[in-house]
N, C-alpha and C. Protein backbone atom coordinates (compact mmCIF):
# COMPACT_ATOMS: atom_id res chain seq x y z
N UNK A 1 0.84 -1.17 0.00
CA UNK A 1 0.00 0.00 0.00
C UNK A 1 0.89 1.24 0.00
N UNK A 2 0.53 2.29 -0.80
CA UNK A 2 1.51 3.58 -0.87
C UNK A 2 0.85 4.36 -0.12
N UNK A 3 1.83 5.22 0.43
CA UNK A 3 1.17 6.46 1.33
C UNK A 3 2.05 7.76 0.96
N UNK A 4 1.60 8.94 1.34
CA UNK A 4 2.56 10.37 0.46
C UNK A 4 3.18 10.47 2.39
N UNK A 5 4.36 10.87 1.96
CA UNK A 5 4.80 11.54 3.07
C UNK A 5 5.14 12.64 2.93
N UNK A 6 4.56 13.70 3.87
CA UNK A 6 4.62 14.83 3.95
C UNK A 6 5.27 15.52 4.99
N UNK A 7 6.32 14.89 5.66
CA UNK A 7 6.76 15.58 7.10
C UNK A 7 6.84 16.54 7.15
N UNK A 8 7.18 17.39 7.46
CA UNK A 8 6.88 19.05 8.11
C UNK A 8 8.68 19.32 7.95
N UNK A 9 9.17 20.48 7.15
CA UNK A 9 10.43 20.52 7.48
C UNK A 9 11.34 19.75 6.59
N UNK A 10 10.97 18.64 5.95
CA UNK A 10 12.02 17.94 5.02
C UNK A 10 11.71 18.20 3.48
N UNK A 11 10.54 19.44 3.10
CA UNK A 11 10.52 19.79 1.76
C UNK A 11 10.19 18.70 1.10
N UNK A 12 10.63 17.65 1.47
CA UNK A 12 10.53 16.30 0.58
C UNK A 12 9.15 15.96 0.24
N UNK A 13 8.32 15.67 -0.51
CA UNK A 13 7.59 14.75 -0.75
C UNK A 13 7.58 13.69 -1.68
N UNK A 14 7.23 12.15 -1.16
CA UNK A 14 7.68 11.00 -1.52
C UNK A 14 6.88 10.19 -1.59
N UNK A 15 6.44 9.10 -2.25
CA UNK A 15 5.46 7.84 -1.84
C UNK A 15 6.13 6.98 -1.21
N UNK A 16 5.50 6.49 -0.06
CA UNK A 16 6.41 5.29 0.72
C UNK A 16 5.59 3.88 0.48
N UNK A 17 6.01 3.39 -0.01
CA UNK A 17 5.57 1.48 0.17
C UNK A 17 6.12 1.03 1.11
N UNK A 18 4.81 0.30 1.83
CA UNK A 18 4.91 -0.30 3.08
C UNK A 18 5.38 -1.76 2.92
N UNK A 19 5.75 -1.75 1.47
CA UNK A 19 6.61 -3.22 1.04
C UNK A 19 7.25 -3.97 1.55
N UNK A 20 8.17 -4.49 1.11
CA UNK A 20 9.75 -5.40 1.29
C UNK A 20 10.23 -3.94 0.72
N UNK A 21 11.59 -4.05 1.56
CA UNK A 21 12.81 -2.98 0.88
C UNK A 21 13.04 -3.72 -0.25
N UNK A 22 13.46 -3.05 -1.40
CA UNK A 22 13.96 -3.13 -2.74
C UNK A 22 13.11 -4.40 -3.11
N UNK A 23 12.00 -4.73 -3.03
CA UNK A 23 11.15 -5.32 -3.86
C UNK A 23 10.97 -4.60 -5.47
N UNK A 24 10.71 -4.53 -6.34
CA UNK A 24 10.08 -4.85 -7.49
C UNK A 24 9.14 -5.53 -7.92
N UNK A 25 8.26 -4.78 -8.91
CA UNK A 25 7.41 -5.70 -9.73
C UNK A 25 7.98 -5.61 -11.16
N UNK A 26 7.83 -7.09 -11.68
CA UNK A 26 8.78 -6.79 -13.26
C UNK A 26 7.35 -6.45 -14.23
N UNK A 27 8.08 -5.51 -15.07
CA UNK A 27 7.23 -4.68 -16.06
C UNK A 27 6.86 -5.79 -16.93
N UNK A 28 5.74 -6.04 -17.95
CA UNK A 28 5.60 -6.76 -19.25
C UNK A 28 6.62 -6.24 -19.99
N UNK A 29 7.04 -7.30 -21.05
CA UNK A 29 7.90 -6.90 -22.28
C UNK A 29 7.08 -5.48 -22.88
N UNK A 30 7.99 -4.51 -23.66
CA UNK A 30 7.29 -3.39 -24.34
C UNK A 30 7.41 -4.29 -25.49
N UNK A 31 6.65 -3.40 -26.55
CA UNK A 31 6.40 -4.02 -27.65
C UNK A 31 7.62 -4.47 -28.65
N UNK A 32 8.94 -4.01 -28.51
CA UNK A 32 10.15 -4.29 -29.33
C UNK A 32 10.86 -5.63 -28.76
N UNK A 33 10.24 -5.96 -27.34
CA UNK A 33 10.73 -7.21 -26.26
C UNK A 33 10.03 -8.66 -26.80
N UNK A 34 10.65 -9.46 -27.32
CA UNK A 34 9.98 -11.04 -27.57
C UNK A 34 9.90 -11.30 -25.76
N UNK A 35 8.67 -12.01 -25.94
CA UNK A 35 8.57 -12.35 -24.50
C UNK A 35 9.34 -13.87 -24.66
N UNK A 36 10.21 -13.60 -23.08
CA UNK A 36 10.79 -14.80 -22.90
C UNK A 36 12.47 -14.46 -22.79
N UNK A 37 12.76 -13.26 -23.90
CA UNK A 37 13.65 -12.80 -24.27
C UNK A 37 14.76 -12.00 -23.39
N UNK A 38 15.99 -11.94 -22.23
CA UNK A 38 16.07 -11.43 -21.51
C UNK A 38 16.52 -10.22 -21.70
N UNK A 39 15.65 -9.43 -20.69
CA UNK A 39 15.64 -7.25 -20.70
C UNK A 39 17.16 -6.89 -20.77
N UNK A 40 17.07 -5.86 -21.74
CA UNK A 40 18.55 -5.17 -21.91
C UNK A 40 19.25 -4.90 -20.65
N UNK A 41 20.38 -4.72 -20.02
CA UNK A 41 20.33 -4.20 -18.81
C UNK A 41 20.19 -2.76 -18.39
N UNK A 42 19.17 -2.51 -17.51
CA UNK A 42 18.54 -1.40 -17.27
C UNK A 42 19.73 -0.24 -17.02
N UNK A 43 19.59 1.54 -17.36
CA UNK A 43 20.59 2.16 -16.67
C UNK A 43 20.15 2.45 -15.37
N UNK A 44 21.50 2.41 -14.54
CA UNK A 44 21.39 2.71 -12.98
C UNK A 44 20.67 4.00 -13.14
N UNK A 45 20.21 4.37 -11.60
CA UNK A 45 20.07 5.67 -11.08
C UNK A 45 20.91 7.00 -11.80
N UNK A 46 22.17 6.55 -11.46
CA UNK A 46 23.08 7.67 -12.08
C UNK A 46 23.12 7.73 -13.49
N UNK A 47 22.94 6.64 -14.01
CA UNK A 47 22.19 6.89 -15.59
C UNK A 47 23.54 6.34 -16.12
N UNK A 48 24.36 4.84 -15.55
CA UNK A 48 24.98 4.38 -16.08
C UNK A 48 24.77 3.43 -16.83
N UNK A 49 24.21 3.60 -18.50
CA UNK A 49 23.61 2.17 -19.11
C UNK A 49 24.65 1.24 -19.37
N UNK A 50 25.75 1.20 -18.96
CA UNK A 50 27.15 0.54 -19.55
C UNK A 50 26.86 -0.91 -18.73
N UNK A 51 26.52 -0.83 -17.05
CA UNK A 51 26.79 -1.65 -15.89
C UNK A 51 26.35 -2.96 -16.20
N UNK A 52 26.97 -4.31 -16.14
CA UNK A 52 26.51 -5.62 -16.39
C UNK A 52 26.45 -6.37 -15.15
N UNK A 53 25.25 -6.25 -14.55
CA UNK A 53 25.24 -6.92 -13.21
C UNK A 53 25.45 -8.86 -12.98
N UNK A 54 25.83 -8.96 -13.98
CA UNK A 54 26.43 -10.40 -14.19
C UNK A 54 27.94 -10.71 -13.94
N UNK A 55 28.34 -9.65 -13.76
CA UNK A 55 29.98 -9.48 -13.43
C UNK A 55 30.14 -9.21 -12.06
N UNK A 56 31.59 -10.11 -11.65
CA UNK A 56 31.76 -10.38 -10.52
C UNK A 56 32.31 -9.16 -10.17
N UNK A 57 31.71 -8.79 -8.51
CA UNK A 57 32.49 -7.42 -7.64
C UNK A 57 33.86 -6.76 -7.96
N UNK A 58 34.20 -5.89 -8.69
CA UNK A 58 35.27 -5.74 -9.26
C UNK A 58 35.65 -3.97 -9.36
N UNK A 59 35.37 -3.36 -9.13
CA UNK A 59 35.20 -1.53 -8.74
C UNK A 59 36.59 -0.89 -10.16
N UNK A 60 37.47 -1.93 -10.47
CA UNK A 60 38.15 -1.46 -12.38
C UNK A 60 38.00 -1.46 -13.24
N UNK A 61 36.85 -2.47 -13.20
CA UNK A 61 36.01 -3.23 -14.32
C UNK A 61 35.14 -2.25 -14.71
N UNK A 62 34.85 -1.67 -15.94
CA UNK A 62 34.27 -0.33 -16.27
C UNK A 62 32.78 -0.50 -15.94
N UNK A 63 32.35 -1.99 -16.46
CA UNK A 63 30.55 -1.86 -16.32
C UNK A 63 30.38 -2.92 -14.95
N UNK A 64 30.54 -3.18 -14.03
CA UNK A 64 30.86 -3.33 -12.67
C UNK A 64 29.81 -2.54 -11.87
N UNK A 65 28.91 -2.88 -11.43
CA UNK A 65 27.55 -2.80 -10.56
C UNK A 65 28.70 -2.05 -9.34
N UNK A 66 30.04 -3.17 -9.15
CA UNK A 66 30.59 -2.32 -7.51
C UNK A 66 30.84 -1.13 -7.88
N UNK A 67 31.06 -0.47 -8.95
CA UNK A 67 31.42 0.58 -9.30
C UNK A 67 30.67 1.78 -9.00
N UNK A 68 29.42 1.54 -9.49
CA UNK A 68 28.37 2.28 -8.56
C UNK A 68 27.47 2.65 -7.02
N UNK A 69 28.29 1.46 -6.93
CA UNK A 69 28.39 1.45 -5.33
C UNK A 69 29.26 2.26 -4.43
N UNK A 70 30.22 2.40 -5.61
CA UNK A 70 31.67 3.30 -4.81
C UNK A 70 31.15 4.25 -4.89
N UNK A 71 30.62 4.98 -5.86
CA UNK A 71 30.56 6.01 -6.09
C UNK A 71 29.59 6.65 -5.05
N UNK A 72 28.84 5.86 -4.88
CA UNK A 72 27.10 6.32 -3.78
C UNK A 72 28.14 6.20 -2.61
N UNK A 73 29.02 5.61 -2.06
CA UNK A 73 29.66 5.59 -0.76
C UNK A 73 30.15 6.81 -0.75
N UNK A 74 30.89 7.08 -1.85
CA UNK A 74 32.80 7.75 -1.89
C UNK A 74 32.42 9.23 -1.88
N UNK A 75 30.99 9.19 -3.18
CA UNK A 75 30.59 10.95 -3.57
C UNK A 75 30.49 11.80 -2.29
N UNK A 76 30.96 12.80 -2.46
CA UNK A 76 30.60 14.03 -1.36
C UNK A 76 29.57 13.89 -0.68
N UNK A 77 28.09 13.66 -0.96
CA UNK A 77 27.49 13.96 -0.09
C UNK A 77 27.03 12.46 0.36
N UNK A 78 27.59 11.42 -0.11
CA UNK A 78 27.31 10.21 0.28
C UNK A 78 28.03 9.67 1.51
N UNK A 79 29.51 10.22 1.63
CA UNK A 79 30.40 9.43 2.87
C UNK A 79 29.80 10.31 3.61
N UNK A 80 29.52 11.79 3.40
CA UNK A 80 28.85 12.45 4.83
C UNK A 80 27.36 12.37 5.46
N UNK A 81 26.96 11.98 4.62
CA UNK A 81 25.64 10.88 5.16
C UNK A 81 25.66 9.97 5.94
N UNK A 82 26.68 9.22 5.27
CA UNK A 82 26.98 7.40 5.90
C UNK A 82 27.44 8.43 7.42
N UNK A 83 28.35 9.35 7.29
CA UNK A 83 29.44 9.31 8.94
C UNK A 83 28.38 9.88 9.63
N UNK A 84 27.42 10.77 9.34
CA UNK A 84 26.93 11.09 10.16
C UNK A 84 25.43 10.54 10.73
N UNK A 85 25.13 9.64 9.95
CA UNK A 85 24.27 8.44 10.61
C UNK A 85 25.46 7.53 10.82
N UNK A 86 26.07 7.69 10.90
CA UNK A 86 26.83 6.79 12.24
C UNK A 86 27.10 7.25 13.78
N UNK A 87 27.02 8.33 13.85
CA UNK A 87 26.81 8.82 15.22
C UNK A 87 25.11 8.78 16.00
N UNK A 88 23.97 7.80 14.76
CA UNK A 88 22.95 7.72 15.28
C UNK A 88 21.97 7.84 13.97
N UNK A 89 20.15 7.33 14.52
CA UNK A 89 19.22 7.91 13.70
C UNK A 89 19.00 9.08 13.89
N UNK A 90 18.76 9.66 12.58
CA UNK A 90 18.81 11.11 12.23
C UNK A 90 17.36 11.34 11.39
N UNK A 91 16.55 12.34 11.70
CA UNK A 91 15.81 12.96 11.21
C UNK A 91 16.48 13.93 10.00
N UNK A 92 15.51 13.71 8.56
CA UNK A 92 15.79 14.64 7.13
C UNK A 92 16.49 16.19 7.56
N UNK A 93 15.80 16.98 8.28
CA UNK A 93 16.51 18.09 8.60
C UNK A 93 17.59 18.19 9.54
N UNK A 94 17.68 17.38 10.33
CA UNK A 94 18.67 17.33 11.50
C UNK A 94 19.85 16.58 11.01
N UNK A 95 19.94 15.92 9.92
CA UNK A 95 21.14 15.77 8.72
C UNK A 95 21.53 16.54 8.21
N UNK A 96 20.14 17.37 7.33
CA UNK A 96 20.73 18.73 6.60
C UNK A 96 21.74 19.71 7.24
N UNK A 97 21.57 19.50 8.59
CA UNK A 97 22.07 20.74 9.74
C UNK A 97 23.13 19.96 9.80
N UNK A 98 23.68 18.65 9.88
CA UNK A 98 24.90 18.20 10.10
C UNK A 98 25.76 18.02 9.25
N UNK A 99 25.04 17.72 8.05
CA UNK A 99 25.80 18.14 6.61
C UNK A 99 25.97 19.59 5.88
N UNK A 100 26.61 20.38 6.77
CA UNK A 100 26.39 21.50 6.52
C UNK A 100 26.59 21.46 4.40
N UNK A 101 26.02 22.38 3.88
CA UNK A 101 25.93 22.58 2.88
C UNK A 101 25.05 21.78 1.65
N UNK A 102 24.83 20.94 1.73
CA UNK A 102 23.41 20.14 1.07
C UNK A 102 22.53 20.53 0.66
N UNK A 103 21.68 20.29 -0.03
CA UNK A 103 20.83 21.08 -0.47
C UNK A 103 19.76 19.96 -0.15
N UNK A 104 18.19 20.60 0.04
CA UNK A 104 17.12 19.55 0.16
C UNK A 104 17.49 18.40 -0.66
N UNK A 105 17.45 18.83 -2.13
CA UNK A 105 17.23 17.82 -3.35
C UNK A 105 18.76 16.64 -3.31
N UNK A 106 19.76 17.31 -2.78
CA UNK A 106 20.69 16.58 -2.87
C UNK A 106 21.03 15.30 -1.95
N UNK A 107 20.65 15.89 -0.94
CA UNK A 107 20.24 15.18 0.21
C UNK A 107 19.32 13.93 0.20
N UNK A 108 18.40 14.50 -0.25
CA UNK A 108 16.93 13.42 -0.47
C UNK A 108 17.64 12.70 -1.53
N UNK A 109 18.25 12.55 -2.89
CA UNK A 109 18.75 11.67 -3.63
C UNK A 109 20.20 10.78 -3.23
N UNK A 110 20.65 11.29 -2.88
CA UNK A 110 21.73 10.67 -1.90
C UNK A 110 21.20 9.39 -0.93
N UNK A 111 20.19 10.09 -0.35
CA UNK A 111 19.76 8.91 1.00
C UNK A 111 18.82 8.01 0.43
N UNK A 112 18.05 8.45 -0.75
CA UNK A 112 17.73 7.57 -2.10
C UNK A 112 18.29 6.30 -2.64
N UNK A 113 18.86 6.87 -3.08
CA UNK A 113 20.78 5.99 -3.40
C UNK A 113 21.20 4.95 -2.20
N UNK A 114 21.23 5.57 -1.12
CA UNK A 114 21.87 4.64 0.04
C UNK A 114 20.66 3.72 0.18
N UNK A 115 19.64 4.12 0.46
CA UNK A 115 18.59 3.24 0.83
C UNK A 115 18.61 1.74 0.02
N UNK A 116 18.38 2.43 -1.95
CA UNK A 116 19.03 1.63 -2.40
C UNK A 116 19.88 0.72 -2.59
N UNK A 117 20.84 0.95 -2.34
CA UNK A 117 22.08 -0.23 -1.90
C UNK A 117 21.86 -0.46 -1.31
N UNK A 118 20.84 -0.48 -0.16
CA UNK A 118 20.95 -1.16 0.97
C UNK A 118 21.34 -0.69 2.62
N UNK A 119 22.05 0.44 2.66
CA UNK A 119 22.76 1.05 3.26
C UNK A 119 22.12 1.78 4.34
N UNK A 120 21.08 2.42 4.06
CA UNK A 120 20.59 3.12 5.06
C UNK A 120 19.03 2.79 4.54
N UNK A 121 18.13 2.83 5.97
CA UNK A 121 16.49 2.09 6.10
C UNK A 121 16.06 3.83 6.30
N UNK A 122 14.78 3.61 5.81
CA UNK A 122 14.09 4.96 5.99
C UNK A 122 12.61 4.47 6.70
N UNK A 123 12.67 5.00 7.97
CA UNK A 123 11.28 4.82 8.86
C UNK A 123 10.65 5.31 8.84
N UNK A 124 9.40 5.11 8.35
CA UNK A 124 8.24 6.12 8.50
C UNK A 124 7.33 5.76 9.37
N UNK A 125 7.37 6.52 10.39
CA UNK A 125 5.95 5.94 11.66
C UNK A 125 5.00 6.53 11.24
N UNK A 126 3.85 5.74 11.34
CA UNK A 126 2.59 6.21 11.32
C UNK A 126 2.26 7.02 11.97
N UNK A 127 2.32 8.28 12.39
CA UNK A 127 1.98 9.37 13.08
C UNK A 127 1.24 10.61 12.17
N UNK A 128 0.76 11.66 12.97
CA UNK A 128 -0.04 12.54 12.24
C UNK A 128 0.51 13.85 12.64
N UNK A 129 1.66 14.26 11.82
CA UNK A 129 2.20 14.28 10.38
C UNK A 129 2.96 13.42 10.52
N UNK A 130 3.34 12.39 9.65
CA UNK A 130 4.18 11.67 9.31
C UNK A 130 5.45 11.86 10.13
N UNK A 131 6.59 10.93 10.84
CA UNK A 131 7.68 11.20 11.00
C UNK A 131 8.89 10.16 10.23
N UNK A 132 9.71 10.92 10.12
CA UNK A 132 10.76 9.99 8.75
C UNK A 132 11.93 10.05 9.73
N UNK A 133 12.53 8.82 9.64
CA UNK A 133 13.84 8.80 10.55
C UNK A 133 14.80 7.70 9.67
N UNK A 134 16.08 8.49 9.80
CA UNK A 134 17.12 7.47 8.72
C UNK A 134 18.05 6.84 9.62
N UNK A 135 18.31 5.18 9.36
CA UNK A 135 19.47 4.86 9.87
C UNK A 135 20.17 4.16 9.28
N UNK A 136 21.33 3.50 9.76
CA UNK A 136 22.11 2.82 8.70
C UNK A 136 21.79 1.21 9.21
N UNK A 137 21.66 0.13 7.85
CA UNK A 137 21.58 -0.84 7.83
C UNK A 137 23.25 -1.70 8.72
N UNK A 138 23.18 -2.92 9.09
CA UNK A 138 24.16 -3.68 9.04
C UNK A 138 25.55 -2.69 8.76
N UNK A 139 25.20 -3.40 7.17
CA UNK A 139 25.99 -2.80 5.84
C UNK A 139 26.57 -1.80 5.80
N UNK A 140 25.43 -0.47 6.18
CA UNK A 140 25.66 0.89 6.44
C UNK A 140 26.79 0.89 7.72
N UNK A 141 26.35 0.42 8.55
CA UNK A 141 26.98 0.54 9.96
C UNK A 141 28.50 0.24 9.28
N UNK A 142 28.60 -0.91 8.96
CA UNK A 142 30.30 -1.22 8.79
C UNK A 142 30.59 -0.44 7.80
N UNK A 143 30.48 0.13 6.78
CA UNK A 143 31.05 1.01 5.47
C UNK A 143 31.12 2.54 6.28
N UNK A 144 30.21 3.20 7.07
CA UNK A 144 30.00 4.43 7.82
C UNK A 144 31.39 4.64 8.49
N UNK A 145 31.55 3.21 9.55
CA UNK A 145 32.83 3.04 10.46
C UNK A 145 34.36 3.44 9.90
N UNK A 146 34.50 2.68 8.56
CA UNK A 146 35.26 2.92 8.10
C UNK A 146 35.48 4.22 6.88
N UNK A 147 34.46 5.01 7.03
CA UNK A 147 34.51 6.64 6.62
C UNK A 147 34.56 6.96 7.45
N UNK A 148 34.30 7.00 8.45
CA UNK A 148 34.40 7.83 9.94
C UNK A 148 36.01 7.98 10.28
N UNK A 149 36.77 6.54 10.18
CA UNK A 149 37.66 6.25 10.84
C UNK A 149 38.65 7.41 9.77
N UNK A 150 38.14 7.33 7.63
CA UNK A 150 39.23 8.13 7.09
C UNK A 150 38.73 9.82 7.09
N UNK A 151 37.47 9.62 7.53
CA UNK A 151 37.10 11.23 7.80
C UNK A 151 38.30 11.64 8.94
N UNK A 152 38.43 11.15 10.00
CA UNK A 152 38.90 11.57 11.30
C UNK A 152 40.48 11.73 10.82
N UNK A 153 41.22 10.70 10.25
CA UNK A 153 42.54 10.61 9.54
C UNK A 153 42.76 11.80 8.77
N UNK A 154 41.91 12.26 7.98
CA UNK A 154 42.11 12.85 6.66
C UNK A 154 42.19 14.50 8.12
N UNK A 155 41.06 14.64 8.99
CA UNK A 155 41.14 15.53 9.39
C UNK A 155 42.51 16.39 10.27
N UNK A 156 42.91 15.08 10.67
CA UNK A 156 44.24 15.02 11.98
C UNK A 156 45.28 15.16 10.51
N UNK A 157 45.52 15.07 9.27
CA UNK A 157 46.54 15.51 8.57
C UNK A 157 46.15 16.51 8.11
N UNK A 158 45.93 17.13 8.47
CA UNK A 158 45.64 19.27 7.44
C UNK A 158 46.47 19.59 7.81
N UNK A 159 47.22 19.48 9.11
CA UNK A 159 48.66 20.48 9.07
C UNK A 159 49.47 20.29 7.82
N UNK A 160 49.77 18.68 7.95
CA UNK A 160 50.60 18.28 6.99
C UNK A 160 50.18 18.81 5.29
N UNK A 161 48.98 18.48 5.17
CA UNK A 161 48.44 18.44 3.66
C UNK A 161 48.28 20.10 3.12
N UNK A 162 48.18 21.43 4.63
CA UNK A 162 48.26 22.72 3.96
C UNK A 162 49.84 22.47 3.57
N UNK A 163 51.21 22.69 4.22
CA UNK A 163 51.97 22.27 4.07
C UNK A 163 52.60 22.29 3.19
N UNK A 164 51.86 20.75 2.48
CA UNK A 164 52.04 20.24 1.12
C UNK A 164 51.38 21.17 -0.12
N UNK A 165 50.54 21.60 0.28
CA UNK A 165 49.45 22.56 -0.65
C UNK A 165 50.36 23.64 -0.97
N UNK A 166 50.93 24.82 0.09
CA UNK A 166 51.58 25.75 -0.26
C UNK A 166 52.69 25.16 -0.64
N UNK A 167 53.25 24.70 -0.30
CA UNK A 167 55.01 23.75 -1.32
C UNK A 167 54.30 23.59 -2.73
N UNK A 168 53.66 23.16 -3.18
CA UNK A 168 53.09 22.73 -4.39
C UNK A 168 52.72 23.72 -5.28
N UNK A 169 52.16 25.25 -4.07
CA UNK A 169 51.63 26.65 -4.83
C UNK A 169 52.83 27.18 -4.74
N UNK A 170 53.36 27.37 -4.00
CA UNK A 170 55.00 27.88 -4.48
C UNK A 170 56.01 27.45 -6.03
N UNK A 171 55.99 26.37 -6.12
CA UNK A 171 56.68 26.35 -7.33
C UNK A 171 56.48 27.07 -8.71
């Protein structure tokens, strides 16, 4: 059954299925499809039609499903999603505020994306107005940990890396 969510504050509006996560229903063949015949492979989200999800986990391999996975982890506003639902469930705006700079739309497709993979669950309680709360799956939890751990690294070297920056603008 679909329901609109309208929370107060997250700009977002969305249909939620009270489904299985990442269920599907498969479409009929269109009319150029012999039935029986197997579907081209679909383009991802990011609108990669290249990806052959028949190929083993491989992130060099150009049409590589892991590939798109990296990318939903690695992109800007994706590892700061993951780290900061790792310090907990987070409400749509109370992310925005922790991700400083995001934009509604960017945000909402990002946690799109994660949901997708698997990564992060999106709760919607039945309440009146709706409340939406994000957390990280399993999955999420261990991939988050280890952005957290190179967020914190990457942070504790800025002495070194301005440093390196002006040596580099000097020449």
């Amino acid at each position: 059954m679909a329901a609109r969510d309208d929370s107060p504050g997250t700009g977002v509006v969305a249909d939620v299925d009270d489904g299985a996560a990442g269920s599907t229903t498969p479409s009929a063949p269109s009319g150029g499809e012999a039935a029986g015949s197997p579907a081209p492979p679909a383009a991802s989200p990011g609108g990669a039609p290249d990806v052959d999800p028949s190929l083993e986990p491989d992130v060099f391999a150009r049409g590589c499903t892991s590939r798109l996975l990296l990318q939903d982890v690695t992109g800007r506003w994706g590892a700061l999603a993951l780290s900061a639902l790792h310090q907990g469930p987070a409400r749509f705006n109370a992310l925005r505020r922790r991700v400083d700079g995001v934009s509604e739309k960017m945000l909402a497709q990002t946690l799109q994306a994660l949901e997708r993979d698997g990564l992060v669950l999106r709760d919607v309680q039945g309440t009146i107005p709706p409340r939406v709360e994000y957390r990280l799956t399993p999955l999420g939890g261990t991939i988050a940990e280890r952005l957290t751990d190179l967020i914190e690294l990457l942070e504790a070297s800025m002495g070194d890396v301005t440093l390196a920056q002006r040596a580099y603008d000097e020449r």
